[in-house]
Protein backbone atom coordinates (compact mmCIF):
# COMPACT_ATOMS: atom_id res chain seq x y z
CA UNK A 1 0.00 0.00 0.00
CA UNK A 2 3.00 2.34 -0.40
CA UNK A 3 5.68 3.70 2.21
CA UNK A 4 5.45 7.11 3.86
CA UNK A 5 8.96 8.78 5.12
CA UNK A 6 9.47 7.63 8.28
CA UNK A 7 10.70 11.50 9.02
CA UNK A 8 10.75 14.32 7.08
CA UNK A 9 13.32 16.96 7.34
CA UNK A 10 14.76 17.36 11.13
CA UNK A 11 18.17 14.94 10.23
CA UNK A 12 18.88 16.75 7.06
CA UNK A 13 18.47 20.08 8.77
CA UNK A 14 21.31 18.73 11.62
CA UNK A 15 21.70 20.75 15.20
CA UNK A 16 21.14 24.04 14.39
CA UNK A 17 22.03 25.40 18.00
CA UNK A 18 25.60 23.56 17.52
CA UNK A 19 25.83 25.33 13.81
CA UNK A 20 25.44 28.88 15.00
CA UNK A 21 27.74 28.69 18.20
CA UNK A 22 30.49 29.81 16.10
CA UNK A 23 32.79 33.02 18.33
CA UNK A 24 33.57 34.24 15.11
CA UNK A 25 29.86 35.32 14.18
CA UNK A 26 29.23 38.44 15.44
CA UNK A 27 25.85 40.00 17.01
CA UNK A 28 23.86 40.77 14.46
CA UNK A 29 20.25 42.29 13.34
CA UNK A 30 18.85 42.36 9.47
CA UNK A 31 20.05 39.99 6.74
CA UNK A 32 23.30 38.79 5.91
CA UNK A 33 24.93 35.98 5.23
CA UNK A 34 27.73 33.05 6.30
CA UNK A 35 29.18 29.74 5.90
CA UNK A 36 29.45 27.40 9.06
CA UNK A 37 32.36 25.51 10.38
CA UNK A 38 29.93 22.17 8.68
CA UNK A 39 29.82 24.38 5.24
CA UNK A 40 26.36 25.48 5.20
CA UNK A 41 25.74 28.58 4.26
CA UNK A 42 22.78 30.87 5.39
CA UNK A 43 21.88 34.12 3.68
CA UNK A 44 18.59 36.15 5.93
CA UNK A 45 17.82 37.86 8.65
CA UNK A 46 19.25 37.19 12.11
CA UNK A 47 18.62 38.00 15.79
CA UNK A 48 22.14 38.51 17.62
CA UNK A 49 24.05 34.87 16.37
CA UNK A 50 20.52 33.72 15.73
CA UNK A 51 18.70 32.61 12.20
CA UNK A 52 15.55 34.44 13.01
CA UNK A 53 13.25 35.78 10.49
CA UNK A 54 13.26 34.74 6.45
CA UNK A 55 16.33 33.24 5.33
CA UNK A 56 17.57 30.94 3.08
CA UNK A 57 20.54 27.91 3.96
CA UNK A 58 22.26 25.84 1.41
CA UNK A 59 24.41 22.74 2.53
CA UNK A 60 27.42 21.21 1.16
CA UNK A 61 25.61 17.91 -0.28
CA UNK A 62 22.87 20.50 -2.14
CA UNK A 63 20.48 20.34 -0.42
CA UNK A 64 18.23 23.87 1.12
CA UNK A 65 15.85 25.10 3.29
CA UNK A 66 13.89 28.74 2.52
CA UNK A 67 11.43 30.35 4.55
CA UNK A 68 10.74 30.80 8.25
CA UNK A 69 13.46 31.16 11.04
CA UNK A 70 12.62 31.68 15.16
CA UNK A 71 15.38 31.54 17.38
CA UNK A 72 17.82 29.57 14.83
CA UNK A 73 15.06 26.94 14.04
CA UNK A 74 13.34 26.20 10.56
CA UNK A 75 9.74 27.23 12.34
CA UNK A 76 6.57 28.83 10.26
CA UNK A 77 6.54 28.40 6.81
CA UNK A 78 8.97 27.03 4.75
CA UNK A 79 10.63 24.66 2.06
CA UNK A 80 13.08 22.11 2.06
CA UNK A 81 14.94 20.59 -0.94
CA UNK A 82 16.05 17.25 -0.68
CA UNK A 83 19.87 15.80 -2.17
CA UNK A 84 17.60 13.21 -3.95
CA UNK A 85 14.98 15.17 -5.47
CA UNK A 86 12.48 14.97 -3.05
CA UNK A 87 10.46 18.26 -1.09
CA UNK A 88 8.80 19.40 1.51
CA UNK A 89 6.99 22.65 1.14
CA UNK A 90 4.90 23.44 4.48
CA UNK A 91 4.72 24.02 8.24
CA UNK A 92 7.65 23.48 10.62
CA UNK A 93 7.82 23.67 14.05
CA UNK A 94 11.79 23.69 15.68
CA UNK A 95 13.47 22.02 12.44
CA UNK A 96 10.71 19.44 11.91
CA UNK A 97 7.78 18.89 10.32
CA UNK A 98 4.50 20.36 11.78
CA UNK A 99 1.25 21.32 10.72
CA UNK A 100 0.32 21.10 7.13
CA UNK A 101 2.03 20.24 4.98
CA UNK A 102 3.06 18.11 1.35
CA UNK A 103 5.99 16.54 0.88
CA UNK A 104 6.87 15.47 -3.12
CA UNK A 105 9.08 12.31 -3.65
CA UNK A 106 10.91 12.05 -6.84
CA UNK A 107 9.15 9.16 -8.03
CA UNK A 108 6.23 11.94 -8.50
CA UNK A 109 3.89 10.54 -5.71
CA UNK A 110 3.48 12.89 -2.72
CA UNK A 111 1.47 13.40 0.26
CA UNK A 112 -0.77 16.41 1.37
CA UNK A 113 -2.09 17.15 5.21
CA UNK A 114 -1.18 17.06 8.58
CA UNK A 115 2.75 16.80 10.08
CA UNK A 116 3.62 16.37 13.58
CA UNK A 117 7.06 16.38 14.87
CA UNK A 118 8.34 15.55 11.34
CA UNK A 119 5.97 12.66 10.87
CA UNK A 120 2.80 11.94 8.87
CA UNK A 121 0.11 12.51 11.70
CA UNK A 122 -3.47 13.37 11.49
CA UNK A 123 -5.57 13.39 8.35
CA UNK A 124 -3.98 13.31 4.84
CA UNK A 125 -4.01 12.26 1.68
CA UNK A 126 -1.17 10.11 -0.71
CA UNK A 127 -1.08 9.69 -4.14
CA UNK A 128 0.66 7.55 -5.97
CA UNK A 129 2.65 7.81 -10.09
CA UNK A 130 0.09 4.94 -11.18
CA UNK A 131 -3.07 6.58 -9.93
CA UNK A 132 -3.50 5.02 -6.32
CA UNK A 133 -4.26 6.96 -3.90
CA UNK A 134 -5.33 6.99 0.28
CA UNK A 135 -7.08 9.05 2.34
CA UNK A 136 -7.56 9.11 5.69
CA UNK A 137 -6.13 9.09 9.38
CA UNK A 138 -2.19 8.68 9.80
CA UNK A 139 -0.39 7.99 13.76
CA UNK A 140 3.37 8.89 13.96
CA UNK A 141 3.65 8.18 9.66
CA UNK A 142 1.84 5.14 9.15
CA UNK A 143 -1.39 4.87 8.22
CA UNK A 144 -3.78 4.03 11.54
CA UNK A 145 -7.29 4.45 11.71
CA UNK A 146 -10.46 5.09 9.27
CA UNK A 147 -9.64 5.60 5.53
CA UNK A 148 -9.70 4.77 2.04
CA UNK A 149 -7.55 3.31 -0.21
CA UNK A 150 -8.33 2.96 -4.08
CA UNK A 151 -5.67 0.79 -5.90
CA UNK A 152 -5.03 1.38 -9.95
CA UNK A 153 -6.52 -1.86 -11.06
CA UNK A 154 -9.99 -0.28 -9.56
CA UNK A 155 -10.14 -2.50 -6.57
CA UNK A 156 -10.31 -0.16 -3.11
CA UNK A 157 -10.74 -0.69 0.87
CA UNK A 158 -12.94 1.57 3.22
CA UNK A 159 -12.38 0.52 6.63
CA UNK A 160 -9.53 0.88 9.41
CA UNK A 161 -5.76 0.57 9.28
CA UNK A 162 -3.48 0.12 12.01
CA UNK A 163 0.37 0.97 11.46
CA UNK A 164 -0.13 0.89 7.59
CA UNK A 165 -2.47 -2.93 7.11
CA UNK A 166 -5.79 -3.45 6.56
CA UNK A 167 -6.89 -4.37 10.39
CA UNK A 168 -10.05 -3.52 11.92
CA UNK A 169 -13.48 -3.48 10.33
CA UNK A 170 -13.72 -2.10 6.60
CA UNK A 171 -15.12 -2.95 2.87
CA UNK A 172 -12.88 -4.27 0.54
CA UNK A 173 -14.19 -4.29 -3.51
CA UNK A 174 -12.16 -5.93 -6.34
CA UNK A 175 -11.95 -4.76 -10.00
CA UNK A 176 -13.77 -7.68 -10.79
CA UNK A 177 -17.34 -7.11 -8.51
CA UNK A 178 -16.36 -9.19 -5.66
CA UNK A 179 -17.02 -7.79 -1.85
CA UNK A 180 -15.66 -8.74 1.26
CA UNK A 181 -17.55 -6.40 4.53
CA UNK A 182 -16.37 -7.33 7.69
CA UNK A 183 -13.37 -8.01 9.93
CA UNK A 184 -9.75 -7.73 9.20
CA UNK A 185 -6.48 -8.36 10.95
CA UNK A 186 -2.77 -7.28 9.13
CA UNK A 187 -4.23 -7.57 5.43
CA UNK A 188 -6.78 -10.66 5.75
CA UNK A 189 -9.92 -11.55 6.43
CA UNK A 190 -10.23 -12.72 9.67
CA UNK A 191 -13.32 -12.76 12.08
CA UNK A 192 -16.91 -12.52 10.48
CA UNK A 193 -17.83 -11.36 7.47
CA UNK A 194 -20.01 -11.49 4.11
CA UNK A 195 -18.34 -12.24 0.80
CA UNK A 196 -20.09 -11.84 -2.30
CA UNK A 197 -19.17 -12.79 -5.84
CA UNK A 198 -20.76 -10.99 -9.15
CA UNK A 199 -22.96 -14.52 -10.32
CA UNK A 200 -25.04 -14.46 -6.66
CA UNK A 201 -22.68 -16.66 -4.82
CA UNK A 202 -22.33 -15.52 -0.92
CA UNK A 203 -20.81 -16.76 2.57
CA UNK A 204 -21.67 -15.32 5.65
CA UNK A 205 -19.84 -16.33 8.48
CA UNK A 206 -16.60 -16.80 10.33
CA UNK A 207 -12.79 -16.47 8.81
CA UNK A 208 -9.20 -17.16 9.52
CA UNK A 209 -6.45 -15.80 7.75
CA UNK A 210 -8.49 -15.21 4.54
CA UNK A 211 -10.37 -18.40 4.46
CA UNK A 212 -13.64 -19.92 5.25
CA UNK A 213 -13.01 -21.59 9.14
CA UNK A 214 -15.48 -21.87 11.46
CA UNK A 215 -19.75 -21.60 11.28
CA UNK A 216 -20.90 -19.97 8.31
CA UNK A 217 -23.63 -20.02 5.49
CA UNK A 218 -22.60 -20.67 2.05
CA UNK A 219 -25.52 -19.63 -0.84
CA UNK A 220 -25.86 -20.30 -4.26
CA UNK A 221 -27.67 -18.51 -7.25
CA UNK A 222 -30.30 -21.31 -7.81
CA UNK A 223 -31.44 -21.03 -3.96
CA UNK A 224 -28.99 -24.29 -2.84
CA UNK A 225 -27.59 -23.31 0.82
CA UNK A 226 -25.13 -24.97 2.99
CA UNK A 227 -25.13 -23.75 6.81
CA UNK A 228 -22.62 -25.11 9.08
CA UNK A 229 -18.69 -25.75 10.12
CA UNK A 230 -15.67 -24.72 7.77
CA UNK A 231 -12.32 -25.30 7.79
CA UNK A 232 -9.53 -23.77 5.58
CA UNK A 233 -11.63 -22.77 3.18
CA UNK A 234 -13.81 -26.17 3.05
CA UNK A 235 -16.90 -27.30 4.37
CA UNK A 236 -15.65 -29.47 7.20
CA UNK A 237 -17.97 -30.99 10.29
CA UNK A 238 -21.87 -30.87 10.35
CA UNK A 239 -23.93 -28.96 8.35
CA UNK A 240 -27.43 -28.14 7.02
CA UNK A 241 -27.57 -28.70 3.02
CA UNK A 242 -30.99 -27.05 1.95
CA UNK A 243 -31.88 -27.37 -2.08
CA UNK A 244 -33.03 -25.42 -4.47
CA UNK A 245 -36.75 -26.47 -3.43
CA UNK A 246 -36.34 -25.89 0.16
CA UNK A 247 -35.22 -29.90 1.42
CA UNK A 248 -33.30 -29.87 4.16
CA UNK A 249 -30.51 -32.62 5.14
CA UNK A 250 -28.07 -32.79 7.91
CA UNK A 251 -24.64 -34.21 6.94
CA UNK A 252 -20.95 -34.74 7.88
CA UNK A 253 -18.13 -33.18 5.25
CA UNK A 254 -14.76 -33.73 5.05
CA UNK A 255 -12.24 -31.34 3.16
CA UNK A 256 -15.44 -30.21 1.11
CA UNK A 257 -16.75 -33.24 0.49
CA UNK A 258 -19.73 -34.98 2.01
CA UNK A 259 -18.73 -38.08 3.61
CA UNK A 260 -22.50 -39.22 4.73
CA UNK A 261 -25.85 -37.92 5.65
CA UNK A 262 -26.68 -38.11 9.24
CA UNK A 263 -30.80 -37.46 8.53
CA UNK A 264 -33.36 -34.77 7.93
CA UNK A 265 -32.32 -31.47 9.69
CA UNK A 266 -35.85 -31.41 11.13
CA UNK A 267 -38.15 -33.38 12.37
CA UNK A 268 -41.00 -34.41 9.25
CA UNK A 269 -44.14 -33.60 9.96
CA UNK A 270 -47.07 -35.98 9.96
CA UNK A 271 -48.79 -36.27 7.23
CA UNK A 272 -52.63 -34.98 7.20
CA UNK A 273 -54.74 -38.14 7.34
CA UNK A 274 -57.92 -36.30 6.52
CA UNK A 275 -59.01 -35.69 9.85
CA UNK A 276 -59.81 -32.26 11.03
């Protein structure tokens, strides 16, 4: 489902309050500009030896921050080019990340919203090259809580995430007119849920690790239904097999396939002799 920087900015943009300590940088108000002892170079407005105000700082590897300075911290508004193409243009908050934000990769996906402490946090949105795309809730840059995800091939998700997987309740819809609503855990069905297929077909019932395991009601097009115990995808125990025309049989099945029937699933009733 993608990756997210893990953080931002704040390790490119080093210690700041170790940069400026320099005794050869004089008090000083309004712009100008110097080189530290690391080779950076800052050009803007200072505050005594402090970055404070707008101001620009270049580094030896290429890459540059422009915009807001407060007491020798990137904090307000600002931009930050990365060595391998990638940017953040946004909020910051004392050399990180924070507030809103979008940060471009090179690859040309990107996300847009909320930043906290140089980490994807609150509500946002990510967009993939291919045309995928999420939005929803992010906790310390992964993707946890409600959201939706809509893949290229047309399939999508609506539902919860917890540190970037499909966990939690949601609706998941293939390309191809297939539904799954109900319980996940890390990227599979597991717990109850109804699964539907495009001809009619649907289950209803309990799963583990993406298959069929436990009770649960299988139905078919032409009114067939089987109601009972599952295993790995199979019907597997006792069940109810009800046909087309409403007869009911219980039976035993093994690995999907009946092994005997163990009589009616209900008691028949008497037949009317005439009497009243």
């Amino acid at each position: 489902m993608g990756t997210s920087p893990s953080s931002c900015c704040a390790s490119n943009l080093g210690d700041a309050s170790e940069m400026v300590k320099d005794s050869n940088i004089p008090g000083r108000f309004g712009k100008d500009s110097h080189t530290f002892e690391n080779g950076a170079t800052y050009t803007g407005e200072w505050k005594g030896t402090c970055r404070h105000g707008k101001g620009a700082q270049i580094w030896p590897d290429g890459a540059r921050y422009e915009g807001d300075w407060i007491d020798d911290k990137a904090t307000g508004s600002g931009r930050f080019e990365h060595v391998d193409g990638d940017v953040y243009e946004g909020q910051w908050r004392d050399d990180k990340a924070h507030g809103h934000g979008t940060y471009y990769h090179a690859d040309g996906s990107k996300y847009e919203g909320e930043w906290q402490d140089d980490k994807q946090h609150g509500q946002g949105t990510e967009m993939w090259p291919d045309g995928a795309k999420y939005t929803g809730s992010y906790v310390h840059g992964n993707k946890s809580g409600p959201g939706h995800f809509a893949w290229a091939d047309g399939s999508s998700y609506q539902g919860e995430f917890l540190n970037n997987d499909i966990h939690g309740a949601g609706i998941y819809k293939w390309s191809d007119g297939r539904k799954f609503d109900g319980q996940w855990a890390r990227n599979r069905m597991h717990g109850f849920g109804q699964f539907s297929w495009v001809d009619g077909r649907s289950y209803e019932g309990q799963y583990v690790s993406d298959q069929k395991d436990g009770e649960g009601i299988f139905r078919w097009p032409d009114g067939r239904q089987y109601d009972g115990q599952w295993k790995n995808g199979k019907q597997h125990g006792i069940g109810i097999y009800c046909t087309a025309r409403g007869d009911k049989r219980r039976g035993e099945w093994e690995e999907g396939r009946r092994t005997c029937w163990l009589g009616p699933a209900e008691p028949q009733k008497p037949e009317n002799d005439g009497q009243t």
